[in-house]
PDB file of N, CA and C in Angstrom:
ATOM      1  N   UNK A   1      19.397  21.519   4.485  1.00  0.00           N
ATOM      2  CA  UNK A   1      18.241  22.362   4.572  1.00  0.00           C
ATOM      3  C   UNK A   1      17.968  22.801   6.004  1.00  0.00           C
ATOM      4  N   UNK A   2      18.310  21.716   7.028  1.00  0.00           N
ATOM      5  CA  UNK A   2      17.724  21.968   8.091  1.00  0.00           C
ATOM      6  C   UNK A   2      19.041  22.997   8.923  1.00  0.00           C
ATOM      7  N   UNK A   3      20.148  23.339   7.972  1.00  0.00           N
ATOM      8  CA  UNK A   3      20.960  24.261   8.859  1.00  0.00           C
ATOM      9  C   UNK A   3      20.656  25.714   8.205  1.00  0.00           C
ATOM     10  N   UNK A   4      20.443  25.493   7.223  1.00  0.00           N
ATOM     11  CA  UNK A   4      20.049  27.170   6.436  1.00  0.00           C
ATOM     12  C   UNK A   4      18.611  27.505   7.656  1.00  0.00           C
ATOM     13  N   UNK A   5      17.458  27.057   7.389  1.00  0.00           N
ATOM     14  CA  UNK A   5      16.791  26.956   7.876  1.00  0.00           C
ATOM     15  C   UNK A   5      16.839  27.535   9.902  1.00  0.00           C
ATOM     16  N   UNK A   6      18.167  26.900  10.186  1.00  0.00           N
ATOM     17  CA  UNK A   6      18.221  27.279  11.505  1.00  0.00           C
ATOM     18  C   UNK A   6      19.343  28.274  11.449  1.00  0.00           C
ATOM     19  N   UNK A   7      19.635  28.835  10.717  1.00  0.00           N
ATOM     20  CA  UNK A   7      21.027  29.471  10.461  1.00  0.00           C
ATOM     21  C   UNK A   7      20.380  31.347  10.956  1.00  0.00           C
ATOM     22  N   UNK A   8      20.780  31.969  12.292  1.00  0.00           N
ATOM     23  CA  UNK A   8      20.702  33.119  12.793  1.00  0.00           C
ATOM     24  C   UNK A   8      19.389  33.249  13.378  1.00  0.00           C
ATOM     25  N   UNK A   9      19.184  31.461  14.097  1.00  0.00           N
ATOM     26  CA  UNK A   9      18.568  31.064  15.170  1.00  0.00           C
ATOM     27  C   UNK A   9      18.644  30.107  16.252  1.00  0.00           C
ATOM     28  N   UNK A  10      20.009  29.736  15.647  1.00  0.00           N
ATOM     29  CA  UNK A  10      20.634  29.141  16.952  1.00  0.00           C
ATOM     30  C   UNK A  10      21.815  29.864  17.071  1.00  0.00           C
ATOM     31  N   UNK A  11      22.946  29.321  17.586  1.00  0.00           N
ATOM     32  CA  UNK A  11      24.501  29.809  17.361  1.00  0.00           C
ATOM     33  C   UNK A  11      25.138  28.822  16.535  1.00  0.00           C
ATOM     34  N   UNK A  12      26.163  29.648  16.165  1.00  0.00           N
ATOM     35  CA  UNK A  12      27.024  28.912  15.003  1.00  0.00           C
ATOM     36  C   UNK A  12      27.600  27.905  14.933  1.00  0.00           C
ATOM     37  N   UNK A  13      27.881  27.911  16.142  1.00  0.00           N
ATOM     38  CA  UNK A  13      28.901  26.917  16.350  1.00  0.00           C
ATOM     39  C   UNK A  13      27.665  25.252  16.313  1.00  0.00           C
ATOM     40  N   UNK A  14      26.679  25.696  16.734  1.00  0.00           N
ATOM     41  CA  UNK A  14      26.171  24.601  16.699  1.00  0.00           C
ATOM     42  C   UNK A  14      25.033  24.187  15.531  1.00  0.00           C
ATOM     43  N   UNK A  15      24.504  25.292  14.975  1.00  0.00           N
ATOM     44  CA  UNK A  15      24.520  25.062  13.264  1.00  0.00           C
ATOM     45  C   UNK A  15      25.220  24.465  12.296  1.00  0.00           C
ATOM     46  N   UNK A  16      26.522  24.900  12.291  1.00  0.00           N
ATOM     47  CA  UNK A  16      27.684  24.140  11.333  1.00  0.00           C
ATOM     48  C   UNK A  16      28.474  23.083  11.943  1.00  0.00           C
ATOM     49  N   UNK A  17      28.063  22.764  13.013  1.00  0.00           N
ATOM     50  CA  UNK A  17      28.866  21.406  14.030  1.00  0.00           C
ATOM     51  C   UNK A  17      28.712  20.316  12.709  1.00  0.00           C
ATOM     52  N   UNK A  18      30.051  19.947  12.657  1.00  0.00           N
ATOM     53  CA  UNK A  18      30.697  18.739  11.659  1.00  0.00           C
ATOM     54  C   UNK A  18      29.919  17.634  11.806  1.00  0.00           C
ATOM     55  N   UNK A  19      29.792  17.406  13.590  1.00  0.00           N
ATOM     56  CA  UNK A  19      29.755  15.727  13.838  1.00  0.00           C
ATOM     57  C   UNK A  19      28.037  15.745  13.845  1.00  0.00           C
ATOM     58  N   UNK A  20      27.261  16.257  13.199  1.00  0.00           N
ATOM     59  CA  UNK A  20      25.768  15.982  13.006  1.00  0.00           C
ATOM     60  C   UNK A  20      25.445  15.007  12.383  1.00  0.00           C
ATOM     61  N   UNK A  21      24.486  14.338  13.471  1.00  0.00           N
ATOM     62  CA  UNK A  21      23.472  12.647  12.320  1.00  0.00           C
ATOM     63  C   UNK A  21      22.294  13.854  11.695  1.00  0.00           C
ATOM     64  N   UNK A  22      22.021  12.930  10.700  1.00  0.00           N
ATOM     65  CA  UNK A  22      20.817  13.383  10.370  1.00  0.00           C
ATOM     66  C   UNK A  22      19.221  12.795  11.090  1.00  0.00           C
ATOM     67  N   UNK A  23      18.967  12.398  10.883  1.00  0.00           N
ATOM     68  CA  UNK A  23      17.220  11.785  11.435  1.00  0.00           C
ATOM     69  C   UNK A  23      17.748  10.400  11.051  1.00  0.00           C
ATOM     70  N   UNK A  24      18.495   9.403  11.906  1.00  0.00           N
ATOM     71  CA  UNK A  24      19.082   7.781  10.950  1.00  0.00           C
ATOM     72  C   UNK A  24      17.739   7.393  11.140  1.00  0.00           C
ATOM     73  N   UNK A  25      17.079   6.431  10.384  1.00  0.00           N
ATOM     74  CA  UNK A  25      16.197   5.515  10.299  1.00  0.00           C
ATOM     75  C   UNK A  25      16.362   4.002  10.448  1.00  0.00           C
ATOM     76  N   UNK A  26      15.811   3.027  11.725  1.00  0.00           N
ATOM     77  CA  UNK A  26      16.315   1.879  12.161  1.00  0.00           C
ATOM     78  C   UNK A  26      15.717   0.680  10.540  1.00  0.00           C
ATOM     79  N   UNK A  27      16.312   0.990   9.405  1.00  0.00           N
ATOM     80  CA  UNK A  27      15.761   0.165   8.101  1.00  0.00           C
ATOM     81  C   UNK A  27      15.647  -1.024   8.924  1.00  0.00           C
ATOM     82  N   UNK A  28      17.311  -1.967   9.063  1.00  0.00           N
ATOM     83  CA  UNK A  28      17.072  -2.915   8.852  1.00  0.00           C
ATOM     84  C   UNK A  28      16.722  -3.757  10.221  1.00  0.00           C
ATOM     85  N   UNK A  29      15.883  -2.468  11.164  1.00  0.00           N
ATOM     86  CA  UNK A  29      15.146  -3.303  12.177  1.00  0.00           C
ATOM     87  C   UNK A  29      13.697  -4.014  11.409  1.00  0.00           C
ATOM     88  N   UNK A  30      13.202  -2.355  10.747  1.00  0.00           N
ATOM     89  CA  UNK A  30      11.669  -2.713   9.947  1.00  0.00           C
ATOM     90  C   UNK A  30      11.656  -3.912   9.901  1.00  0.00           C
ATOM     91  N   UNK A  31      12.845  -4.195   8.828  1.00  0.00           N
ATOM     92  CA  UNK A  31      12.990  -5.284   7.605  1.00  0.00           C
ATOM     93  C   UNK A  31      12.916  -6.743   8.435  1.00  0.00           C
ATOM     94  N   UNK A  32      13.493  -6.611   9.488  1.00  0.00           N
ATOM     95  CA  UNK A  32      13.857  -7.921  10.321  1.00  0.00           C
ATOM     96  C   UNK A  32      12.557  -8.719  10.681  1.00  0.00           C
ATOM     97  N   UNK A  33      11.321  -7.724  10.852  1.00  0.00           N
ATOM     98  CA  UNK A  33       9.936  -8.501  11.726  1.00  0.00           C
ATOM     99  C   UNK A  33       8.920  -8.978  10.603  1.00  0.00           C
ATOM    100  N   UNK A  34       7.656  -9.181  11.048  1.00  0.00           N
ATOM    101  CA  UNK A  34       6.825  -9.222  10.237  1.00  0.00           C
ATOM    102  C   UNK A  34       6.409  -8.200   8.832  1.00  0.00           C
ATOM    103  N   UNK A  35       6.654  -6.762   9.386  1.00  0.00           N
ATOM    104  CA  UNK A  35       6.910  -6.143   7.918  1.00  0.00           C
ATOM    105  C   UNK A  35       7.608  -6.527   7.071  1.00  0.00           C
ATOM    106  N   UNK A  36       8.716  -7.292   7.090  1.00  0.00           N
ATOM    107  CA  UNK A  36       9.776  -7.506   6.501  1.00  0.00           C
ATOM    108  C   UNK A  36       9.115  -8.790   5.618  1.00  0.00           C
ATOM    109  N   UNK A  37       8.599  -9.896   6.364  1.00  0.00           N
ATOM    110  CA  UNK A  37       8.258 -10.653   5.524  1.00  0.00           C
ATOM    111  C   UNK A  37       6.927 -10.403   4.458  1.00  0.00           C
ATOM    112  N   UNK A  38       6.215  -9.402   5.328  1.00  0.00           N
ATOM    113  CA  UNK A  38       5.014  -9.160   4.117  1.00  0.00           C
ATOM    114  C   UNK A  38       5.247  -7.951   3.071  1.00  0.00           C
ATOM    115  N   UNK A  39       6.644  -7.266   3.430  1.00  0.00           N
ATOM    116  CA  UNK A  39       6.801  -6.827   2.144  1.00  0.00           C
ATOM    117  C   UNK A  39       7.625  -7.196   1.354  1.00  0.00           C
ATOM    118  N   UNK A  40       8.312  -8.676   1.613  1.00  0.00           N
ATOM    119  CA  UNK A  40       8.425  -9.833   0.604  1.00  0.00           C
ATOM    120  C   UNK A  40       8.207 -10.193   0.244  1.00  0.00           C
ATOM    121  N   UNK A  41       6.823 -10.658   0.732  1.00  0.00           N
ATOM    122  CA  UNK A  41       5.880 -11.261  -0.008  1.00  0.00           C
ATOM    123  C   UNK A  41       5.425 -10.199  -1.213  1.00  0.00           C
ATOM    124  N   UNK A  42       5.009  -8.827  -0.653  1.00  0.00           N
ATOM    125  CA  UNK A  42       4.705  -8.453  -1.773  1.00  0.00           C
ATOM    126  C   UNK A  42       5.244  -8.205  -2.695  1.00  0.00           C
ATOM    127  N   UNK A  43       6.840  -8.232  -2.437  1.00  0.00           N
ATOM    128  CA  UNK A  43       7.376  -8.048  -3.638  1.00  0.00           C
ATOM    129  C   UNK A  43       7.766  -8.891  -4.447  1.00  0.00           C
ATOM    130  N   UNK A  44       7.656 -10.328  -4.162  1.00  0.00           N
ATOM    131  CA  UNK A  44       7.824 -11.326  -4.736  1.00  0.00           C
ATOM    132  C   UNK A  44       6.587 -11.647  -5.514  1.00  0.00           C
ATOM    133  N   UNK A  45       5.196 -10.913  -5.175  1.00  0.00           N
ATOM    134  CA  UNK A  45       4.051 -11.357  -5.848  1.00  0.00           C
ATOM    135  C   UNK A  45       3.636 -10.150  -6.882  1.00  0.00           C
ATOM    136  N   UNK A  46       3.873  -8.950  -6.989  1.00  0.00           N
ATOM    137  CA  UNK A  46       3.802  -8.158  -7.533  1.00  0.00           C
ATOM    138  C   UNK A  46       3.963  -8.046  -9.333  1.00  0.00           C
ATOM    139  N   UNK A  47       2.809  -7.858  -9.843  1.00  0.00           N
ATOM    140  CA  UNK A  47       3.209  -8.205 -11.251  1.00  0.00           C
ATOM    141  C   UNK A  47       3.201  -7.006 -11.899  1.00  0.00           C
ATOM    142  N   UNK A  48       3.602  -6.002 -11.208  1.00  0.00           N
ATOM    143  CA  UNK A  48       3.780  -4.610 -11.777  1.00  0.00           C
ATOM    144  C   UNK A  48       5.373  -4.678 -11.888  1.00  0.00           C
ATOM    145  N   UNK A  49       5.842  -5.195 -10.337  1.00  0.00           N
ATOM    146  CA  UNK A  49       7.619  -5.316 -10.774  1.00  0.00           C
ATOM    147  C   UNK A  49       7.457  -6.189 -11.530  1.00  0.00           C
ATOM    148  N   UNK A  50       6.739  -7.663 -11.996  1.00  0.00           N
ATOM    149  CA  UNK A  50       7.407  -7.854 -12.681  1.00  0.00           C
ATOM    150  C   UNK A  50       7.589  -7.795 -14.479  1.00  0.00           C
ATOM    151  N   UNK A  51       6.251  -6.837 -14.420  1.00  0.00           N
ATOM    152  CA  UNK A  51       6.081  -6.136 -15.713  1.00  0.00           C
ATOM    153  C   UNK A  51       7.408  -5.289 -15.878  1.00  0.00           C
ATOM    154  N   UNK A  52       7.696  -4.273 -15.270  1.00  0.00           N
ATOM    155  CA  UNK A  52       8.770  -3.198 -15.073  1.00  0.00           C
ATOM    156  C   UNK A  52      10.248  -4.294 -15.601  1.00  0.00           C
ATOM    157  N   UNK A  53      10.432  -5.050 -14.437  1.00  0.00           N
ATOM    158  CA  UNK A  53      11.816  -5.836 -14.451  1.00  0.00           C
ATOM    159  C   UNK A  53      12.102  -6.105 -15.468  1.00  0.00           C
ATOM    160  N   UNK A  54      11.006  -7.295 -16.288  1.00  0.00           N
ATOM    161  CA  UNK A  54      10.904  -8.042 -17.583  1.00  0.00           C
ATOM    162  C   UNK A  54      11.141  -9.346 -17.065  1.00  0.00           C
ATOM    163  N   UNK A  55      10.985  -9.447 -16.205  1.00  0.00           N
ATOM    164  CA  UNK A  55      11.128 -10.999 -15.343  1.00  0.00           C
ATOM    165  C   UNK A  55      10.486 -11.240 -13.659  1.00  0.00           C
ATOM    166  N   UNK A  56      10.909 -12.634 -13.655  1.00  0.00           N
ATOM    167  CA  UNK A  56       9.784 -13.144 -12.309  1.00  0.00           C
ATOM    168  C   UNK A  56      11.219 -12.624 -11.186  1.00  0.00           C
ATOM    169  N   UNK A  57      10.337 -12.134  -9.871  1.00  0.00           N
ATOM    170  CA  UNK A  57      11.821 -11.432  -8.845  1.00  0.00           C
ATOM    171  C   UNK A  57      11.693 -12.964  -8.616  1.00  0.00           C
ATOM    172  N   UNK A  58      13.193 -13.442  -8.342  1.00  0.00           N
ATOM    173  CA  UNK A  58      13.537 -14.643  -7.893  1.00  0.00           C
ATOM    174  C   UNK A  58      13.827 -14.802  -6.283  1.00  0.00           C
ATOM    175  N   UNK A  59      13.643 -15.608  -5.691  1.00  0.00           N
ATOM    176  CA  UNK A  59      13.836 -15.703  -4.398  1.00  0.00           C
ATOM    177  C   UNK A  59      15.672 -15.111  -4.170  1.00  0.00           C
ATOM    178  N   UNK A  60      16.481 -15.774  -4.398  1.00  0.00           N
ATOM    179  CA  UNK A  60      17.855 -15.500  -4.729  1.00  0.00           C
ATOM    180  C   UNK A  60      17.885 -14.043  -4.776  1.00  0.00           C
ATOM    181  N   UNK A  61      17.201 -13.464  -5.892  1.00  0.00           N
ATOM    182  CA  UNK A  61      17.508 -11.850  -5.839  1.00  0.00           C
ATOM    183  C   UNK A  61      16.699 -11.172  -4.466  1.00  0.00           C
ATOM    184  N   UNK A  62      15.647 -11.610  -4.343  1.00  0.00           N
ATOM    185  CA  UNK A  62      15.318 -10.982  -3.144  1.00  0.00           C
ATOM    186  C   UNK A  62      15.738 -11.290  -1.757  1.00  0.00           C
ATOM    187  N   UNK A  63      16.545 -12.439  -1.715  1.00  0.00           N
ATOM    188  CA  UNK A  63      17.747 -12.847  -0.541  1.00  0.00           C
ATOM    189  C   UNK A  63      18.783 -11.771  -0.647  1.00  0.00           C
ATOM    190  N   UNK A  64      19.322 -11.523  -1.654  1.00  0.00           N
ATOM    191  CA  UNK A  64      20.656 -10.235  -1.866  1.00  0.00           C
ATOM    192  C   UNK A  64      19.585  -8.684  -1.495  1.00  0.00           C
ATOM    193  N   UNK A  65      18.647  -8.454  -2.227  1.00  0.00           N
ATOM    194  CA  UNK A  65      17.941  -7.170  -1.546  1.00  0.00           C
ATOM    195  C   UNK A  65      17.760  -7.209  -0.812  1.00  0.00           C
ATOM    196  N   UNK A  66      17.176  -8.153   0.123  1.00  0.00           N
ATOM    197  CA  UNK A  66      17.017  -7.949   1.543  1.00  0.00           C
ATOM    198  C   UNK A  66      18.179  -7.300   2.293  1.00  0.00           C
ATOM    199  N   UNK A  67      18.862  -7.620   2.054  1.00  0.00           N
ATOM    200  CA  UNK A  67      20.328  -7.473   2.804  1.00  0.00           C
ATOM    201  C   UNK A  67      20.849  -6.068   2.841  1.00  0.00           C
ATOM    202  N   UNK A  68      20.357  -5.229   1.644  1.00  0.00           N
ATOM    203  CA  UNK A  68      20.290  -4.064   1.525  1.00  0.00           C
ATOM    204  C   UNK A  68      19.010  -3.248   1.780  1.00  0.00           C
ATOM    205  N   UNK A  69      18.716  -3.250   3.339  1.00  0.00           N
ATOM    206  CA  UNK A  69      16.884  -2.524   3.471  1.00  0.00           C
ATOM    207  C   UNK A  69      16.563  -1.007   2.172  1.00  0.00           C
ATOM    208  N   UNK A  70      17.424  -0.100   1.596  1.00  0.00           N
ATOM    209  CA  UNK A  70      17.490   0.607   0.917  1.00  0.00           C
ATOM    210  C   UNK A  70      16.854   0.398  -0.389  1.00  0.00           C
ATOM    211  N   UNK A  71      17.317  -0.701  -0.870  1.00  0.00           N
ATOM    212  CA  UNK A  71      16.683  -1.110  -2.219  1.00  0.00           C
ATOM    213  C   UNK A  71      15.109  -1.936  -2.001  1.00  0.00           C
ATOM    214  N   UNK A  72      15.439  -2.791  -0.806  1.00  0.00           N
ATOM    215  CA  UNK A  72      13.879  -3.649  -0.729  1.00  0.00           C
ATOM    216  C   UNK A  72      13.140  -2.526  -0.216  1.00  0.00           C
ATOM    217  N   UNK A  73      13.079  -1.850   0.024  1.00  0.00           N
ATOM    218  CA  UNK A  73      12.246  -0.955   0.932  1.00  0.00           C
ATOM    219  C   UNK A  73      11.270   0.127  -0.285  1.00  0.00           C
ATOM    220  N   UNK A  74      12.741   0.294  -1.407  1.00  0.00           N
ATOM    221  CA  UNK A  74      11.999   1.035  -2.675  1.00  0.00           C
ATOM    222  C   UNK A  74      11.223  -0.089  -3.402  1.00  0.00           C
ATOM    223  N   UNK A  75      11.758  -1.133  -3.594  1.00  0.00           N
ATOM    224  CA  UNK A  75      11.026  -2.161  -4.453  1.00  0.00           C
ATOM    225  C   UNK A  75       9.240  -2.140  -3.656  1.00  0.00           C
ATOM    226  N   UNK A  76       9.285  -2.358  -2.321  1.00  0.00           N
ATOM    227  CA  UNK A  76       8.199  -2.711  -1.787  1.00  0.00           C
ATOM    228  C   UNK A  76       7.268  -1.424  -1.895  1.00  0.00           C
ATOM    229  N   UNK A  77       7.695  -0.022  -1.815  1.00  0.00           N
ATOM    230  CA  UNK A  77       6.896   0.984  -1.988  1.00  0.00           C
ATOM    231  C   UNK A  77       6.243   0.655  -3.332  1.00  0.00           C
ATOM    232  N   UNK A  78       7.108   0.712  -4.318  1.00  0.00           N
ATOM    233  CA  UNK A  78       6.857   0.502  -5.900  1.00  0.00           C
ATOM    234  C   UNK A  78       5.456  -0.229  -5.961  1.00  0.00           C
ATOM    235  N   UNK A  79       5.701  -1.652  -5.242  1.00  0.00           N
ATOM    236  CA  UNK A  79       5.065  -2.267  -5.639  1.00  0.00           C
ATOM    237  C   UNK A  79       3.508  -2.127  -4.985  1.00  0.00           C
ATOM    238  N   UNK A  80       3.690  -1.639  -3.802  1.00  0.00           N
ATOM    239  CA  UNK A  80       2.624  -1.127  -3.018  1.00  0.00           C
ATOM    240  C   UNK A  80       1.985   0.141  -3.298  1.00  0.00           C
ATOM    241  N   UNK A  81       2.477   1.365  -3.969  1.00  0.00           N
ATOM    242  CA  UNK A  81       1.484   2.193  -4.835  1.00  0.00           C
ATOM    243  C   UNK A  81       1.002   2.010  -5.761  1.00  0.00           C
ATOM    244  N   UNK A  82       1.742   1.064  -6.867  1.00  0.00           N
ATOM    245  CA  UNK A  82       0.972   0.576  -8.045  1.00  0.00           C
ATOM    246  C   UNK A  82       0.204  -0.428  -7.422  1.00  0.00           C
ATOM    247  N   UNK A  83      -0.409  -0.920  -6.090  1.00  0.00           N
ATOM    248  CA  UNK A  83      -1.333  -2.038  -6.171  1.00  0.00           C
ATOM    249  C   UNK A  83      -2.518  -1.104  -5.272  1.00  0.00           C
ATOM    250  N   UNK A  84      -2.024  -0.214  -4.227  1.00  0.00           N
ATOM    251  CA  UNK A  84      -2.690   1.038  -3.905  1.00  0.00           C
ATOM    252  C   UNK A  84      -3.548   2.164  -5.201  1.00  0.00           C
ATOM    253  N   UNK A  85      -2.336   2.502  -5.921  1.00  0.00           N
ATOM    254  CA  UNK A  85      -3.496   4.146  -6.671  1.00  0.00           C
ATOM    255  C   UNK A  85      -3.811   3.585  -8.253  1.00  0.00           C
ATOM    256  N   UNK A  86      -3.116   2.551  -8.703  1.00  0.00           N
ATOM    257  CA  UNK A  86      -3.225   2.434  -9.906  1.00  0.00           C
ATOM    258  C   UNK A  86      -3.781   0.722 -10.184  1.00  0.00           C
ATOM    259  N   UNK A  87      -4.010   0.461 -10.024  1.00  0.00           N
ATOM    260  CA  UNK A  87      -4.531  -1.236  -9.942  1.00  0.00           C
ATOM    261  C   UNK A  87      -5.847  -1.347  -8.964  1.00  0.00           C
ATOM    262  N   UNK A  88      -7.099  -1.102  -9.996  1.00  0.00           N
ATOM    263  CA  UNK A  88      -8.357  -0.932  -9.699  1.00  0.00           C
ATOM    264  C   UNK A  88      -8.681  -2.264  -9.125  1.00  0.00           C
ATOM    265  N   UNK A  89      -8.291  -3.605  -9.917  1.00  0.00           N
ATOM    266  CA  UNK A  89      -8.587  -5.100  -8.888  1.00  0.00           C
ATOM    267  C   UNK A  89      -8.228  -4.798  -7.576  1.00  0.00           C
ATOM    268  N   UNK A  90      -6.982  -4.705  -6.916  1.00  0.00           N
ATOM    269  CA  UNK A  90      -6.826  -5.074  -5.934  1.00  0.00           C
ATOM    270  C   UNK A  90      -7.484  -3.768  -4.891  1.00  0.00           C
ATOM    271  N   UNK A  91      -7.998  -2.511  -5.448  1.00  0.00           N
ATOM    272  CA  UNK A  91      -8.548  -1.393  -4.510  1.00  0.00           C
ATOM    273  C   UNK A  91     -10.285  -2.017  -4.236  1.00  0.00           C
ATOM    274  N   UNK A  92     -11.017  -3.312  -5.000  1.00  0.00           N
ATOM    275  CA  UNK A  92     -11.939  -3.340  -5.230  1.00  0.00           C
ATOM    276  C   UNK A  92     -13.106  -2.509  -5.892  1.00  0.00           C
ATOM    277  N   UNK A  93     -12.423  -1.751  -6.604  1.00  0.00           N
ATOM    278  CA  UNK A  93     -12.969  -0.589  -7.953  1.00  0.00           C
ATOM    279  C   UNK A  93     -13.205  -1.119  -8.655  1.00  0.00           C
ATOM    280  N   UNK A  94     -14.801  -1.292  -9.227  1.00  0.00           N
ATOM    281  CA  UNK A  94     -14.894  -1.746 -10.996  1.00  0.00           C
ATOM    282  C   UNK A  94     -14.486  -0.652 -11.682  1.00  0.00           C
ATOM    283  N   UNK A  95     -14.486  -1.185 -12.678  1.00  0.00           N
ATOM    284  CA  UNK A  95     -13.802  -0.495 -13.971  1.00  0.00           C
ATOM    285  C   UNK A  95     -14.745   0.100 -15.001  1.00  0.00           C
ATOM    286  N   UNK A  96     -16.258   0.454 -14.226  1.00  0.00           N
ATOM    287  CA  UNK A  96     -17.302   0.867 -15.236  1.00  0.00           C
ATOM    288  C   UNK A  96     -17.211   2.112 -15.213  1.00  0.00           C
TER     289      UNK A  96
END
């Protein structure tokens, strides 16, 4: 997108240049600090995953996700908008 976009506003050669990164993102620095452990925690406490899953996340499985910041990173969003927009307990919303 971002070469169409710049395409007969830069030069060519450096529009279609092969060796382009995209925007990398440092995941598995996030993952390494304190974010990392509190969005383990939340995903280990989350009973929306574990409604979804059909089971309790096991420590074991979330030792192998970790390892992949890609997947823990979606699990932890998951579990953090359903406890954000849709789970009136934890927003402190009654339900009248």
């Amino acid at each position: 997108m971002a070469r169409i976009a710049f395409k007969g506003k830069l030069p060519n050669n450096i529009v279609w240049r092969k060796g382009k990164l995209g925007w990398p993102q440092p995941l598995r620095h996030w993952i390494s600090g304190n974010f990392g452990l509190q969005a383990y925690n939340n995903i280990e406490e989350s009973k929306f995953l574990k409604e979804l899953l059909k089971t309790d996340i096991s420590e074991e499985t979330l030792s192998l996700v970790i390892k992949q910041p890609r997947p823990f990173l979606r699990l932890f969003n998951l579990a953090r908008h359903y406890e954000i927009f849709y789970n009136s307990e934890d927003r402190g919303v009654s339900s009248n």
